[in-house]
Each structure stands twice: as C-alpha cells, then as structure tokens.
N, C-alpha and C. Protein backbone atom coordinates (compact mmCIF):
# COMPACT_ATOMS: atom_id res chain seq x y z
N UNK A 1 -11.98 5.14 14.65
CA UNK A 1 -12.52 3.88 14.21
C UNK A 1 -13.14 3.17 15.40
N UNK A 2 -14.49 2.68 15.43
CA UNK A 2 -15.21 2.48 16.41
C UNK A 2 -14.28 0.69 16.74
N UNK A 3 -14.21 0.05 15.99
CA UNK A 3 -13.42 -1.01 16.00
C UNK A 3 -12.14 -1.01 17.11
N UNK A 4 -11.67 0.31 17.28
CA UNK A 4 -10.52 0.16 18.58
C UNK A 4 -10.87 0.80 19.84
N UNK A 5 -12.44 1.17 20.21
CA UNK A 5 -12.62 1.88 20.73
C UNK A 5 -12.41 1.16 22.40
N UNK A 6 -12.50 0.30 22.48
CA UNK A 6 -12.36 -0.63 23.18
C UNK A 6 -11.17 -0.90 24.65
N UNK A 7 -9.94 0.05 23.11
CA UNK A 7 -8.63 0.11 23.85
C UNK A 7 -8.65 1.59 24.00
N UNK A 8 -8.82 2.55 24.13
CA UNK A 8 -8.82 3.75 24.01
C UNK A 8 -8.86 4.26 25.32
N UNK A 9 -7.83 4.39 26.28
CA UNK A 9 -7.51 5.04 27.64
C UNK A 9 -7.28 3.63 28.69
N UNK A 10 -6.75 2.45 27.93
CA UNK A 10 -6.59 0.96 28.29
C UNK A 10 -4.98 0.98 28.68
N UNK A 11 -4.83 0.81 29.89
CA UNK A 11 -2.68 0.74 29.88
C UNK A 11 -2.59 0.13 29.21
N UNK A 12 -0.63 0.62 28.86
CA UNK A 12 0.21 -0.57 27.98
C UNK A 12 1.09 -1.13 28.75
N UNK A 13 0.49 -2.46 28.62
CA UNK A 13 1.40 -3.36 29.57
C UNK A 13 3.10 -3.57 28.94
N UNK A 14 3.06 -3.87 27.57
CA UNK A 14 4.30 -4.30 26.84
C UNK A 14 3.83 -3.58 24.89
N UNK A 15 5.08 -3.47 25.04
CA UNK A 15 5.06 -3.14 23.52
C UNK A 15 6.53 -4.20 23.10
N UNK A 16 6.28 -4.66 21.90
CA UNK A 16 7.77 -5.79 21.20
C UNK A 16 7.88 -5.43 20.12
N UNK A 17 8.98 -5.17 19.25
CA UNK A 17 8.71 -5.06 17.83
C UNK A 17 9.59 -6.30 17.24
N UNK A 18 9.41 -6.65 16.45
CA UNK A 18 9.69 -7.61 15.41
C UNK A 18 10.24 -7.11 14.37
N UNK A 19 10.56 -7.79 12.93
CA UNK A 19 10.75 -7.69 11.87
C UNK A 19 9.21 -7.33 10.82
N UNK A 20 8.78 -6.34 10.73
CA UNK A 20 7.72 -5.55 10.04
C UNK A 20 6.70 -5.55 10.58
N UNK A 21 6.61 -5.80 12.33
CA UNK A 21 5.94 -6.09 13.33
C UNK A 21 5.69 -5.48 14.55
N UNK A 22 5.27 -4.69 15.04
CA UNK A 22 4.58 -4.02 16.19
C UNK A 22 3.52 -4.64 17.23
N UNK A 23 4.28 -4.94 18.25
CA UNK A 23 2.79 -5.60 19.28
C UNK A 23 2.59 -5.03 20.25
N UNK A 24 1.44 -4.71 20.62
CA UNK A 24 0.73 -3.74 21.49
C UNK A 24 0.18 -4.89 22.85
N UNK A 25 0.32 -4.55 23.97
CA UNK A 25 -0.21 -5.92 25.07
C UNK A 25 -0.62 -5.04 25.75
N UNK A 26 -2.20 -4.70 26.27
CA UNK A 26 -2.85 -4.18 26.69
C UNK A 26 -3.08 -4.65 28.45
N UNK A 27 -3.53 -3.89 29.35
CA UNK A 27 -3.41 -4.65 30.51
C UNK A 27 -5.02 -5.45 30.72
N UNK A 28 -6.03 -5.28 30.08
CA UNK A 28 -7.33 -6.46 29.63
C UNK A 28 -6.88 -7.23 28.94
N UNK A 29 -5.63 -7.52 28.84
CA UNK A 29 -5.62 -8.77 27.72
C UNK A 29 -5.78 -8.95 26.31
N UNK A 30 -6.15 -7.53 25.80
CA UNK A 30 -6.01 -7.50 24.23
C UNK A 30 -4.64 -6.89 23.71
N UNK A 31 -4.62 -7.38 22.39
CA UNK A 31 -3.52 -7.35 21.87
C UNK A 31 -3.82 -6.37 20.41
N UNK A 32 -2.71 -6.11 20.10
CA UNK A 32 -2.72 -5.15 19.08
C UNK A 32 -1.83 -5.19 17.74
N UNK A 33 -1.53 -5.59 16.72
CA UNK A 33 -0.67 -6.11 15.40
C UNK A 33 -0.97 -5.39 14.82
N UNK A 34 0.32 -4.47 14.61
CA UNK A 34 0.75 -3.18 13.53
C UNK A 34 2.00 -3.85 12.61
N UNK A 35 1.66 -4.09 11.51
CA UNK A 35 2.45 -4.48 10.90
C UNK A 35 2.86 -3.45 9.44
N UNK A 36 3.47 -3.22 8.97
CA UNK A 36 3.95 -2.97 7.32
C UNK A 36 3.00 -4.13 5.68
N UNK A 37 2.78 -3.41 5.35
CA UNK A 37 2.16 -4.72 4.31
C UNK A 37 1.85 -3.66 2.55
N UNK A 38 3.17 -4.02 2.04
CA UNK A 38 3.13 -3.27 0.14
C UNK A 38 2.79 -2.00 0.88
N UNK A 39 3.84 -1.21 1.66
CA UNK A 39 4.39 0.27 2.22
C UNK A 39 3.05 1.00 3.11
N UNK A 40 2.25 0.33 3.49
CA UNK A 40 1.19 0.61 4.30
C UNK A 40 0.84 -0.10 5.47
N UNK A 41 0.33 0.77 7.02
CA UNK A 41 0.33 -0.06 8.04
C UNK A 41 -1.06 -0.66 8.00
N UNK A 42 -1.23 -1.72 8.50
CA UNK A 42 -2.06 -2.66 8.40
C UNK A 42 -2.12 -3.13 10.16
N UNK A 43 -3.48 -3.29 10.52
CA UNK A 43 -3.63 -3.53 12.31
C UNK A 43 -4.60 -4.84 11.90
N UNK A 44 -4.47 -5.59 13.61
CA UNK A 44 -5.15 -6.36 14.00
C UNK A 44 -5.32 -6.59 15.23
N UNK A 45 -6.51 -6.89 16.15
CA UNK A 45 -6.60 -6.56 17.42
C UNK A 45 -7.27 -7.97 17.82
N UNK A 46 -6.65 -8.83 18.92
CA UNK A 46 -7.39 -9.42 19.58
C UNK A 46 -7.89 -9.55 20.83
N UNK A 47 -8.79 -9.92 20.90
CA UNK A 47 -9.64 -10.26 20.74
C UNK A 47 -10.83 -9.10 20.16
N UNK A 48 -11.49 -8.99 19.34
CA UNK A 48 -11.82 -7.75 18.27
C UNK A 48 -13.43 -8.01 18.53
C-alpha cells in the first residue's frame, strides 16, 4: 500500500499496546494505530 510507504525501512523507536490498540513510534516522528474494529485490523498513520 503506497499510503505506508513512507515508513518502510524507518526505525522503531517504541511500540505500546493498549486495550484493542497497537502503537507504532517511528524514529521521523510518525506514528502508527493498529487497532481491532468488528474482528478486523484497522490502521492509521500520522502524520499520513
């Protein structure tokens, strides 16, 4: 997906998980939200 291409060979500074929550902390400063949503993962990346 051209949409993450961005992060693709980017260190991982931190990873946290949460309650149906996955966060990705990139060392540029973007971020990454893997979450669960009706039994399917669902992402969001910022700054996108």
């Amino acid at each position: 997906m051209a949409k993450y291409d961005g992060i693709i060979g980017q260190e991982v500074l931190s990873v946290t998980e949460e309650e149906n929550v996955l966060t990705v902390i990139f060392r540029d400063n973007r971020y990454l939200f893997v979450r669960v949503e009706n039994g399917k993962l669902a992402t969001e990346s910022i700054p996108e």
